[in-house]
Protein backbone atom coordinates (compact mmCIF):
# COMPACT_ATOMS: atom_id res chain seq x y z
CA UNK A 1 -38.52 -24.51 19.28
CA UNK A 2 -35.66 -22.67 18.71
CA UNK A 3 -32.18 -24.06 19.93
CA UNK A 4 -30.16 -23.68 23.20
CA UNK A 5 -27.19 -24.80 24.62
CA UNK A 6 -26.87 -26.11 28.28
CA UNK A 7 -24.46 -27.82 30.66
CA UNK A 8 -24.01 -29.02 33.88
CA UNK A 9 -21.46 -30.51 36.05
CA UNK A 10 -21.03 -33.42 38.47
CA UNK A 11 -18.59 -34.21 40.46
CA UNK A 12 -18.30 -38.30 40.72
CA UNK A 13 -15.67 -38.50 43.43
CA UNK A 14 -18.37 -37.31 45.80
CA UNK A 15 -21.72 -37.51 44.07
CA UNK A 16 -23.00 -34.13 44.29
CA UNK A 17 -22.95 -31.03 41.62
CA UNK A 18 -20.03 -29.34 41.11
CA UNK A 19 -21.13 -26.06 42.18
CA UNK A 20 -18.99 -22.43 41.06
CA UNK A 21 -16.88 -24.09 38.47
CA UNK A 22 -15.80 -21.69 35.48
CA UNK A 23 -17.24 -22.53 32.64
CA UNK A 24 -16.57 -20.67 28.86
CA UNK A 25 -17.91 -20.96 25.71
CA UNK A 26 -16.30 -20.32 21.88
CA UNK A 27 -17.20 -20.82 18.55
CA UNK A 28 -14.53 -21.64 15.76
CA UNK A 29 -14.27 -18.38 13.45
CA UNK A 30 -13.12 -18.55 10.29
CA UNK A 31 -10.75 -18.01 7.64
CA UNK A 32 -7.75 -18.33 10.28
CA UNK A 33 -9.69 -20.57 12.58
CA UNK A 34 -9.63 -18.57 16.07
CA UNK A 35 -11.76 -19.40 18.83
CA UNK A 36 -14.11 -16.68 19.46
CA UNK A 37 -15.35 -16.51 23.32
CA UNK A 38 -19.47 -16.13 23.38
CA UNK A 39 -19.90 -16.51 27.48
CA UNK A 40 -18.72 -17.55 30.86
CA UNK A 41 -20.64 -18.58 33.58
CA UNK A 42 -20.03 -20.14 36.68
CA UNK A 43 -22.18 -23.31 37.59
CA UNK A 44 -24.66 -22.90 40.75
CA UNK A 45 -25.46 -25.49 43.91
CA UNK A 46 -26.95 -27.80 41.49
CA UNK A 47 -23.63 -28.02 38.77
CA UNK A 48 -26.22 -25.94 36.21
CA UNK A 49 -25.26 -22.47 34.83
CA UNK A 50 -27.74 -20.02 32.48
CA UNK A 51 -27.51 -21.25 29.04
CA UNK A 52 -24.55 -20.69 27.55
CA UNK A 53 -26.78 -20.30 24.09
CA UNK A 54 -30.48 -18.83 24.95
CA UNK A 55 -33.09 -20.13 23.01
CA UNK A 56 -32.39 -19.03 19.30
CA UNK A 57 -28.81 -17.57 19.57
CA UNK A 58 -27.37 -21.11 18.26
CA UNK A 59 -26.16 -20.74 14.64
CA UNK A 60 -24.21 -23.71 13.06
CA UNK A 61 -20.59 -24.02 13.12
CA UNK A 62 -17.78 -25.42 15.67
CA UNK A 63 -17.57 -24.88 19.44
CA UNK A 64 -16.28 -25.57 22.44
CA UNK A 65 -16.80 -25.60 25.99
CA UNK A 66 -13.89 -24.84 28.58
CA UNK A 67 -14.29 -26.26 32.12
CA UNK A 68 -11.71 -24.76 34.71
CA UNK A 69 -11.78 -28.25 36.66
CA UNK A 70 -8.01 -26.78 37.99
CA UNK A 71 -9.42 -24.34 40.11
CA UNK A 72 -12.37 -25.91 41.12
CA UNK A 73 -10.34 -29.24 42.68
CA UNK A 74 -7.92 -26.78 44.71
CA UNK A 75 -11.34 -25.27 46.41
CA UNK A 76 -12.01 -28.81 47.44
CA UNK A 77 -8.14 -29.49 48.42
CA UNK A 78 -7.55 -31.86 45.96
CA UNK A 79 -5.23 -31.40 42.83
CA UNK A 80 -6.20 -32.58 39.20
CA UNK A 81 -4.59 -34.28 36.84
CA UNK A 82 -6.55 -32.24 34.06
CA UNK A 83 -5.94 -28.09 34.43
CA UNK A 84 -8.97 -27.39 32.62
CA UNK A 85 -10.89 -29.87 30.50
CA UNK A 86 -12.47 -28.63 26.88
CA UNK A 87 -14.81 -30.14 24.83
CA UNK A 88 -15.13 -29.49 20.87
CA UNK A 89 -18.73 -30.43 19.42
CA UNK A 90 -20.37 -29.06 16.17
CA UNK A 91 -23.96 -27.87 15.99
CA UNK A 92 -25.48 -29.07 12.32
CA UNK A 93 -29.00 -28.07 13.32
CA UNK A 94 -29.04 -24.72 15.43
CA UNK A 95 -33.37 -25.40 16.10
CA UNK A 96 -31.85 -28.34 18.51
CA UNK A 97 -31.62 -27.92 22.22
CA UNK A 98 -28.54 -29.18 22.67
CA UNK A 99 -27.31 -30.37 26.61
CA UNK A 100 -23.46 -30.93 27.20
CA UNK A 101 -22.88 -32.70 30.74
CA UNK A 102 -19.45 -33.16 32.28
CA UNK A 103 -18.99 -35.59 35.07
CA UNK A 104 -15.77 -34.90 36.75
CA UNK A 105 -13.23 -36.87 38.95
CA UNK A 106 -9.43 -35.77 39.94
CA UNK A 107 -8.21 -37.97 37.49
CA UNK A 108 -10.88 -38.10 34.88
CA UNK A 109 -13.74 -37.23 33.01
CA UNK A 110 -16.87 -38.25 30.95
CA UNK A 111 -19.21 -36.27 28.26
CA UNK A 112 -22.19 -36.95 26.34
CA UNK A 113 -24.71 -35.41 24.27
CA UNK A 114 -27.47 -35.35 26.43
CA UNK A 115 -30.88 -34.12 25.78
């Protein structure tokens, strides 16, 4: 199986997906290390977006993955304490489907590798 990369997004203040939040995707490019965007999406009625990676576009290296939690909170009518929240992972093995879940709160957050 070739790899993949997918996300989703749950809101834990209320329990349910957190549906049309921005997400982005970049990979660290080097020499000079600058983050390269690859995709946004925006997540549907279930937190889920299209892979950000289809199935074989992974290649090893750095990335990271830029939730706009800012704008998604002031939809709701709450503010955040986090603007946006990004998180940095490395691919070793690019044949991996790799799953990236963000649960979300006004005043925190969680991640994982999930599967």
């Amino acid at each position: 199986m070739n790899g993949s990369l997918t996300t989703h997004v749950l809101n834990t203040a209320t329990g349910l997906p957190a549906a049309g939040l921005v997400v982005r995707l970049a990979q660290l490019q080097e020499p000079g290390l600058q983050w390269r965007e690859l995709a946004e999406r925006h997540t549907d009625t279930d937190g889920r977006c299209r892979p950000l990676l289809a199935a074989g576009q992974a290649k090893a290296g750095t990335y990271k993955l830029r939730f706009e939690t800012a704008e998604y909170w002031q939809r709701l009518g709450h503010t955040s304490f986090y603007p946006f929240v990004e998180v940095v992972f490395t691919i070793v093995d690019p044949v991996q489907k790799l799953h990236v879940p963000l649960l979300i709160s006004p005043y925190s957050y969680t991640t994982y590798r999930g599967s």
